[in-house]
Protein backbone atom coordinates (compact mmCIF):
# COMPACT_ATOMS: atom_id res chain seq x y z
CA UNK A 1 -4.73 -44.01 -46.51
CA UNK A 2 -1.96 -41.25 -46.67
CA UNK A 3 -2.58 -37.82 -48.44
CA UNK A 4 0.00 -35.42 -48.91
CA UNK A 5 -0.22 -31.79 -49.18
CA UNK A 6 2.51 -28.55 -49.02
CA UNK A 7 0.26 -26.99 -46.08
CA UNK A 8 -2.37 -28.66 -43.73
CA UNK A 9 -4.46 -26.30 -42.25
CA UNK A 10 -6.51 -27.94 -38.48
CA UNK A 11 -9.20 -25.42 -38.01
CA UNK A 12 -11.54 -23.22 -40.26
CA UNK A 13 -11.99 -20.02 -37.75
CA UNK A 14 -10.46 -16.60 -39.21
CA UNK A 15 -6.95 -17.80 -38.47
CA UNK A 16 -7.39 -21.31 -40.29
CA UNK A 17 -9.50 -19.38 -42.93
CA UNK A 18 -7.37 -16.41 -43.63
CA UNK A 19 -4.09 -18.85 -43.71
CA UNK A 20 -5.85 -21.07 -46.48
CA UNK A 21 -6.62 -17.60 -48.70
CA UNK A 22 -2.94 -16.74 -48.41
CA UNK A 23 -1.60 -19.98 -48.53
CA UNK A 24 -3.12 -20.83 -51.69
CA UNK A 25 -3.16 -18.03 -53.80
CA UNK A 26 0.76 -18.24 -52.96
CA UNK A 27 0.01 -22.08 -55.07
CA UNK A 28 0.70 -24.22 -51.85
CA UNK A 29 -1.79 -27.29 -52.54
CA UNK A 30 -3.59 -26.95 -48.96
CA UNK A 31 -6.10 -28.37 -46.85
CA UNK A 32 -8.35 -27.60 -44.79
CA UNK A 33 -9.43 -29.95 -41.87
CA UNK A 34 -12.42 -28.89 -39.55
CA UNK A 35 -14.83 -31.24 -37.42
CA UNK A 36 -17.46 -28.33 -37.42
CA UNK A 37 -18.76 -26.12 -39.56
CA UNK A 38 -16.72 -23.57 -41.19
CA UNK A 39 -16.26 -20.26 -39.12
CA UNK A 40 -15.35 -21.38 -35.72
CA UNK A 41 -17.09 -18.97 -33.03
CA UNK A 42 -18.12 -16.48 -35.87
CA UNK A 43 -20.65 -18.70 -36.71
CA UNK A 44 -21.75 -18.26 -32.82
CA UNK A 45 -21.70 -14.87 -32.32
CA UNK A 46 -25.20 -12.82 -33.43
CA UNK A 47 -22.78 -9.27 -34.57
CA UNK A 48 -19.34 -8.19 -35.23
CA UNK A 49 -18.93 -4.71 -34.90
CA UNK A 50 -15.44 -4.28 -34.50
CA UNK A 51 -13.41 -5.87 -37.83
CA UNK A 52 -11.67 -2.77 -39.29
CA UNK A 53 -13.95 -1.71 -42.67
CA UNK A 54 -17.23 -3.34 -41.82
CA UNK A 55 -19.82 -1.63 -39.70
CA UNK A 56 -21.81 -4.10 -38.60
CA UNK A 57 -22.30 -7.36 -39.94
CA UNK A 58 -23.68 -10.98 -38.54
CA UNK A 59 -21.00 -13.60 -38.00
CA UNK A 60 -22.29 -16.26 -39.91
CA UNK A 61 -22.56 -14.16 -42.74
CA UNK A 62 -18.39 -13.22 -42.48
CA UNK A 63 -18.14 -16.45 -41.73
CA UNK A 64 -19.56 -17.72 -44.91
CA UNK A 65 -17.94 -15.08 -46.77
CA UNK A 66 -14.12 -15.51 -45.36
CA UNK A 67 -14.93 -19.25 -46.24
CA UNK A 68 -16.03 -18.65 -50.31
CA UNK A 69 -12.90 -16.22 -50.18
CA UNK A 70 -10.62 -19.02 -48.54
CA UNK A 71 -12.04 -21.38 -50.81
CA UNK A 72 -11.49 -19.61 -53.93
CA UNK A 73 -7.90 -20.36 -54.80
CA UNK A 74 -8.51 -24.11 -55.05
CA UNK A 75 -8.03 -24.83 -51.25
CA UNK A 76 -9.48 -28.00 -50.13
CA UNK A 77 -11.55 -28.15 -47.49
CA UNK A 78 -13.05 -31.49 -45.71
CA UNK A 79 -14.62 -32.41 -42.70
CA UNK A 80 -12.28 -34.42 -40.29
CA UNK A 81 -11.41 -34.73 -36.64
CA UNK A 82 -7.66 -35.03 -35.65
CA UNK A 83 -6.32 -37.04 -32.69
CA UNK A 84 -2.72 -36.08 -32.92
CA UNK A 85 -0.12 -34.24 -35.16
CA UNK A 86 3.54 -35.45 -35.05
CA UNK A 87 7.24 -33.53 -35.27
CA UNK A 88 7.13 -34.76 -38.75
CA UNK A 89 3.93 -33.05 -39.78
CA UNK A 90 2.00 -36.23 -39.67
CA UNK A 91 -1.90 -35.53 -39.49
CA UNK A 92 -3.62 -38.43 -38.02
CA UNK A 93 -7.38 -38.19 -38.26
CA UNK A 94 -9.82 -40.13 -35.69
CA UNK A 95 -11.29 -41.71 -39.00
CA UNK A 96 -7.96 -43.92 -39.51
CA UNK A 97 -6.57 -41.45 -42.14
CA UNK A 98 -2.94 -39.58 -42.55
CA UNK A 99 -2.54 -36.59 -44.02
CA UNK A 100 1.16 -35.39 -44.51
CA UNK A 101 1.55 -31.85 -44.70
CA UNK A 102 4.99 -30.17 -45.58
CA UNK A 103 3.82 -27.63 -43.39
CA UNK A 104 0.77 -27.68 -40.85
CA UNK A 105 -0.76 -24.30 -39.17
CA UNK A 106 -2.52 -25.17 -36.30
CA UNK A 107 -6.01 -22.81 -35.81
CA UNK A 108 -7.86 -24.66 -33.14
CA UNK A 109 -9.27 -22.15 -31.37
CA UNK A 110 -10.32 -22.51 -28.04
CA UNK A 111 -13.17 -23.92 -26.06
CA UNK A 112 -15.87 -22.53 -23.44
CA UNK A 113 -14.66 -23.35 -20.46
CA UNK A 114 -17.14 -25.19 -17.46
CA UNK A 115 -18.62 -23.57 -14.23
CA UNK A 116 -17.30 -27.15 -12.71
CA UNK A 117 -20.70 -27.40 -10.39
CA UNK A 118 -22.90 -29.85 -9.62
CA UNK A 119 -25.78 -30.29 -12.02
CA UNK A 120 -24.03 -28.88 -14.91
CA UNK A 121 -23.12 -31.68 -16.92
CA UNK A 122 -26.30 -33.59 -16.47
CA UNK A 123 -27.42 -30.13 -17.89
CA UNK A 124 -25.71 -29.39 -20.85
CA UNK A 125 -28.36 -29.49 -23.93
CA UNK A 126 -31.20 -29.42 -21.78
CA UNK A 127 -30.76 -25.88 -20.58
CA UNK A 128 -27.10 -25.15 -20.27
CA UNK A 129 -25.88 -23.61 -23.04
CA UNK A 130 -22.66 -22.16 -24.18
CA UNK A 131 -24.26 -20.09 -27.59
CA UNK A 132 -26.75 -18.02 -27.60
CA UNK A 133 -27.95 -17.62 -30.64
CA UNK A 134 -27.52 -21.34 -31.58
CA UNK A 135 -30.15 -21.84 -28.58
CA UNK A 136 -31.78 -18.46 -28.22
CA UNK A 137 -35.07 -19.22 -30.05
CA UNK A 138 -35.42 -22.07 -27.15
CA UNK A 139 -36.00 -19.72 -24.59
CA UNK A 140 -38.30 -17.30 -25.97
CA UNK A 141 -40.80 -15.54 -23.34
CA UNK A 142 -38.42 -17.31 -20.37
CA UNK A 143 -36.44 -16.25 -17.46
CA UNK A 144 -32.33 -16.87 -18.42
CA UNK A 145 -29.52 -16.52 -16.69
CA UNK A 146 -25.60 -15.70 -17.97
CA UNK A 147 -22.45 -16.07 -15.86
CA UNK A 148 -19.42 -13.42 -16.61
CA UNK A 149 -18.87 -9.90 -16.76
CA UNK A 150 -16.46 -10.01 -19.91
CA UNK A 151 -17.78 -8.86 -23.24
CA UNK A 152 -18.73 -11.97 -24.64
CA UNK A 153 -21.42 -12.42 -21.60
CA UNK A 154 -22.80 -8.95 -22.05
CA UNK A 155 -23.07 -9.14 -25.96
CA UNK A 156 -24.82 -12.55 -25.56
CA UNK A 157 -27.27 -11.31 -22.70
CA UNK A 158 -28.18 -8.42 -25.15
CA UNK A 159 -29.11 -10.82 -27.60
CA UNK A 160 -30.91 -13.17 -25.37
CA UNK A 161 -32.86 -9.89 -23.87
CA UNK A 162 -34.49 -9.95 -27.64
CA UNK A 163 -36.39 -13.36 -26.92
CA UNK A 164 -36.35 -13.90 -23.21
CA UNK A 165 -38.95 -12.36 -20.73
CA UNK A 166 -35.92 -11.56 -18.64
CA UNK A 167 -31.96 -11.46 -18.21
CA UNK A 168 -30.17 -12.22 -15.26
CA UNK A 169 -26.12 -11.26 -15.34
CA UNK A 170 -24.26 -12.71 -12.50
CA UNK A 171 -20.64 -11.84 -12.06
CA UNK A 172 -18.11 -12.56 -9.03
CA UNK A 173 -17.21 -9.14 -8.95
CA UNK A 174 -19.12 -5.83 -8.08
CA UNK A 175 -17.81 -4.16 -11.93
CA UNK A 176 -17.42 -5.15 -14.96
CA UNK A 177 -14.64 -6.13 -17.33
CA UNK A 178 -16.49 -5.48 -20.19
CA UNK A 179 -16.02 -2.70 -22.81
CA UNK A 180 -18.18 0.79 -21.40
CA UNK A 181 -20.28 0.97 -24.29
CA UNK A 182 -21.43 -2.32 -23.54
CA UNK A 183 -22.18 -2.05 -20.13
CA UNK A 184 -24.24 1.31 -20.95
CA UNK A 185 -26.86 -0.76 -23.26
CA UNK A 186 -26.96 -3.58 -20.32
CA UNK A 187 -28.11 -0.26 -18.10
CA UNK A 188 -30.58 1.07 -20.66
CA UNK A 189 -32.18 -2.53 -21.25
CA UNK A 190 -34.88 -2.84 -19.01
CA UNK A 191 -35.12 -6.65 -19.47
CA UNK A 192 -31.47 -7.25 -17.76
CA UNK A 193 -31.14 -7.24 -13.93
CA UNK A 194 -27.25 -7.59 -12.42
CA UNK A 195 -26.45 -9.74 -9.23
CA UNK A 196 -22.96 -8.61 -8.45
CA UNK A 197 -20.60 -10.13 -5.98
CA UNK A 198 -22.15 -13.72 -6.65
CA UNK A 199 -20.61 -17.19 -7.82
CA UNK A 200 -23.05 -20.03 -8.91
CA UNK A 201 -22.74 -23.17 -6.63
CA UNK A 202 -25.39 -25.62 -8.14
CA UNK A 203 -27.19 -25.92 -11.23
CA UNK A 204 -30.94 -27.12 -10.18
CA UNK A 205 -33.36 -29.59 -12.75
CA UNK A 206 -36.86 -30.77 -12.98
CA UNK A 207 -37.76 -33.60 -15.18
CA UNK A 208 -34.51 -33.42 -17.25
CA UNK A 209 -34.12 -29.63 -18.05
CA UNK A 210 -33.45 -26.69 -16.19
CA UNK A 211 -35.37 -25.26 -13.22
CA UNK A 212 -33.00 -22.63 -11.33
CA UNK A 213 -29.20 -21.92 -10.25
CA UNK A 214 -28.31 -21.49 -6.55
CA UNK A 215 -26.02 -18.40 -5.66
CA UNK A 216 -23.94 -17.73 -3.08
CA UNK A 217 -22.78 -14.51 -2.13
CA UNK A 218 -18.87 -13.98 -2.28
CA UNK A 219 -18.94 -11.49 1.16
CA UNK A 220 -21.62 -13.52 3.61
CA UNK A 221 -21.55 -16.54 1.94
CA UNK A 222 -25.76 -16.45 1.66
CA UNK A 223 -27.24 -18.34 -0.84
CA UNK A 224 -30.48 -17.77 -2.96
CA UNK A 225 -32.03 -19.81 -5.80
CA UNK A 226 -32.87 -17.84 -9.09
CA UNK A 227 -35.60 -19.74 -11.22
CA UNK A 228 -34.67 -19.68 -14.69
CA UNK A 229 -35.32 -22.12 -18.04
CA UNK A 230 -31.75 -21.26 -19.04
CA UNK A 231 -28.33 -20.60 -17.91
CA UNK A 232 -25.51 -19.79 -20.05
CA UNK A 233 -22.09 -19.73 -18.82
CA UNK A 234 -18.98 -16.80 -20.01
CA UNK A 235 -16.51 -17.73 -17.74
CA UNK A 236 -13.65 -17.96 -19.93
CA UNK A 237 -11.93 -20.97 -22.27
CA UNK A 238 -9.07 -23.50 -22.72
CA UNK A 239 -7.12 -24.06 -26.09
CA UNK A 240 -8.14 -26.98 -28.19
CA UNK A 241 -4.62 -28.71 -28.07
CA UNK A 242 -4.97 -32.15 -27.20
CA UNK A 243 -3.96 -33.44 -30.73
CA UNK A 244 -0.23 -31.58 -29.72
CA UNK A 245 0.23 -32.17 -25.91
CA UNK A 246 3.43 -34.58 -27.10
CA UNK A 247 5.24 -32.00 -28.64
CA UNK A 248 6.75 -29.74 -26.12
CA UNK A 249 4.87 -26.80 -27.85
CA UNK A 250 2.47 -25.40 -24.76
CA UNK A 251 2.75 -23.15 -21.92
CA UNK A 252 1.47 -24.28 -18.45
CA UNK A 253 -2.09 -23.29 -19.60
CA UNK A 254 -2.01 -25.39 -22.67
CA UNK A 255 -2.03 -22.66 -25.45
CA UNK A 256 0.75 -22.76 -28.26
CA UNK A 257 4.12 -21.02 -27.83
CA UNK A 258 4.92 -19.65 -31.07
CA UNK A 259 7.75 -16.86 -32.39
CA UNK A 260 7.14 -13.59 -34.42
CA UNK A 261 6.04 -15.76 -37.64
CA UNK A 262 4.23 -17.43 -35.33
CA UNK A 263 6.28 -21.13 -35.72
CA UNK A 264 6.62 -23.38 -33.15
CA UNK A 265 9.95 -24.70 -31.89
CA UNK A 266 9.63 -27.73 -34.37
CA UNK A 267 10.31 -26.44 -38.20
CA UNK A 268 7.42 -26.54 -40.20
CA UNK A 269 4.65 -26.28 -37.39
CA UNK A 270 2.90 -23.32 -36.94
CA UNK A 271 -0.04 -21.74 -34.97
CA UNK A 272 -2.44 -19.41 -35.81
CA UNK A 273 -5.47 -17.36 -33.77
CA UNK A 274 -6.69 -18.11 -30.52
CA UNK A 275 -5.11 -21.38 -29.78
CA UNK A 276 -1.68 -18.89 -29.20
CA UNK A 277 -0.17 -17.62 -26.22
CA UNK A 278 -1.49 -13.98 -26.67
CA UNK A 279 -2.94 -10.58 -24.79
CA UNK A 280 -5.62 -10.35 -27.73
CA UNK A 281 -8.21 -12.87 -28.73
CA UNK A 282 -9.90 -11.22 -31.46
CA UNK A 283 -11.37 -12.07 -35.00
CA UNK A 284 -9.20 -9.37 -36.67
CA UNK A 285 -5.85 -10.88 -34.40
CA UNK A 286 -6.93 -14.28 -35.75
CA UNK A 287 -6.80 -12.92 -39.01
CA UNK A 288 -3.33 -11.67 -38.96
CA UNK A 289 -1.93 -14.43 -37.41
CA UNK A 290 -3.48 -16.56 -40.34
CA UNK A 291 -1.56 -14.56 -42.86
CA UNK A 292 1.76 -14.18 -41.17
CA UNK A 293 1.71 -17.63 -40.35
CA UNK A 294 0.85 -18.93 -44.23
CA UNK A 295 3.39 -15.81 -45.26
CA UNK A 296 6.45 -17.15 -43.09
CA UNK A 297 5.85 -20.84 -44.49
CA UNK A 298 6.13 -19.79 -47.83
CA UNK A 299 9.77 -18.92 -47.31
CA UNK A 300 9.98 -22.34 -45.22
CA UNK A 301 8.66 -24.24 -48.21
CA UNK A 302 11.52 -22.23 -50.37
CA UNK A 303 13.84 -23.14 -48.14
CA UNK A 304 12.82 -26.76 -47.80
CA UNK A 305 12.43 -26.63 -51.78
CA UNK A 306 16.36 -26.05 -52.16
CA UNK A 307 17.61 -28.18 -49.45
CA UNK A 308 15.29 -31.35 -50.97
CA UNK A 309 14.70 -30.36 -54.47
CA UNK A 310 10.85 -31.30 -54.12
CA UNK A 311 9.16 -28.35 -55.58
CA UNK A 312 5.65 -27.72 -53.64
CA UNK A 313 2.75 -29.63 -55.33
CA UNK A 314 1.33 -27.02 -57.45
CA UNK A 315 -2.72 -27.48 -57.63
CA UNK A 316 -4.29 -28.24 -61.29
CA UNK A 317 -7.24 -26.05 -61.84
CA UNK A 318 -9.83 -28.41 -63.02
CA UNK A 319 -13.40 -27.05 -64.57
CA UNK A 320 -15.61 -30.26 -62.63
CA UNK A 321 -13.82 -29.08 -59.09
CA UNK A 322 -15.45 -27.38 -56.59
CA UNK A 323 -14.28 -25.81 -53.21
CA UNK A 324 -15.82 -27.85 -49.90
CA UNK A 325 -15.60 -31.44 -51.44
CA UNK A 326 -14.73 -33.98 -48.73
CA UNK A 327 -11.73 -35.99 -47.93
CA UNK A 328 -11.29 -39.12 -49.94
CA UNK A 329 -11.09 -42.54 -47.72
């Protein structure tokens, strides 16, 4: 079944979020598609202390408040995983649906990427874990271990250092690329011990979860075992753009080449957030790229509007509708 709408929004992070909120207030009838819950990595991150006019504030609580916001102006929003989008703004969903979209932002985001080692898949869910405070509580009063030396790993291993007995940070390097006022509460917390110059080389297991992580170091090539119940791994991520690898839209790395209103090559497709080619990969960047991106389609839907004559399908406020509902089969 085919469902038509002036904007198609894949994605409920900030970008996909902040996109809707402009999109429809503007009186676009727009969708939201997301096969997650609504947030994207907010929703995995314990604090954000650095969006411009809030101190300090949990991310599933902005999370749930950008979506109630985003949500307000009669966008729909509805679970749904897509498998590809076409040149002609054709939204194929892995459920059999189409959803046509006279414009489509896509807000993907990007995914953790994998320390590629033996025992890590075999792992994953029984002791490897990419979010701390989904899986924090598991590993209360046990020895943990994070990989990176970026903010995200540093943020996360302070969390962790609230429920764990201890906090081991490896990183490849002997500094860090996190932020200074980070690193200064890793030095103050007496729970979190640093192996510098170290790469992991095997994740180890007993009876199905995990038991340690072999090291080796990066100089001699040594390698010790570290016992731990859990090992969570900040090494970086890869753009969720598998659903547009046909389109001629990526850079070598896979992430979304996009202009100053942040369109694609192909009219009418847009990116917004971390999915993009971009120096930045923060909420409040995600954010703006939502709103230029739904602010530049308006005046592609105008322009589309005169060269057609199909005016965009103004939504009908009616008192029984609610934000959230799902998509019809």
């Amino acid at each position: 079944m085919e469902r038509q709408y002036d904007l198609v929004i894949v994605g409920a992070g900030p970008a996909g979020l902040s996109a809707a909120l402009y999109g429809s207030r503007a009186g676009l009838k727009t969708l939201i598609l997301e096969n997650g819950a609504p947030g994207g990595k907010l929703i995995k991150t314990n604090k954000i202390s650095n969006y411009p006019g809030i101190k300090d504030i949990e991310g599933t609580q902005l999370a749930m408040d950008m979506f109630e916001q985003a949500t307000s102006f009669q966008a729909e929003y509805a679970y749904g995983e897509v498998n590809k989008i076409d040149e002609n703004k054709n939204v194929y969903l892995s459920d059999g649906n189409v959803v046509k979209g006279e414009a489509v932002i896509l807000a993907t985001g990007t995914k953790e990427r994998l320390l590629n080692i033996p025992g890590e898949n075999e792992n994953l869910g029984h002791g490897v874990s990419f979010c701390a405070v989904c899986d924090g509580a598991f590993f209360r009063d046990k020895e943990v271990v994070v990989i990176g030396g970026g903010n995200s790993a540093l943020e996360e291993s302070i969390y962790l250092a609230g429920l764990a007995r201890s906090v081991t940070i490896v990183i490849r390097r002997d500094v860090f690329r996190a932020e200074e006022h980070i690193q200064k509460q890793i030095e103050e917390n007496a729970k979190i011990h640093v192996i510098k110059k170290h790469i992991p080389v095997q994740i180890l297991s007993l009876e199905g979860k995990v038991s340690g992580i072999e090291l080796e170091n990066v100089d001699t090539h040594e390698k010790q075992v570290i016992e731990c119940s859990g090992i969570f791994p900040y090494v970086g991520q890869d753009p969720n753009t598998d659903c547009v690898q046909d389109l001629g839209i990526l850079n070598e790395r896979g992430y979304v080449l996009v202009d100053d209103d942040r369109q694609t090559k192909i009219p009418g497709i847009y990116a917004a957030g971390d999915v993009c080619q971009k120096s930045l990969r923060q909420v409040v960047t995600a954010v703006g790229d939502g709103a230029t991106a739904a602010t530049a389609l308006e005046k592609y839907a105008a322009a589309m509007q005169e060269k057609t004559g199909i005016h965009p399908q103004k939504p009908v406020k009616k008192e029984s509708e609610k934000p959230g509902k799902a998509l019809a089969g």
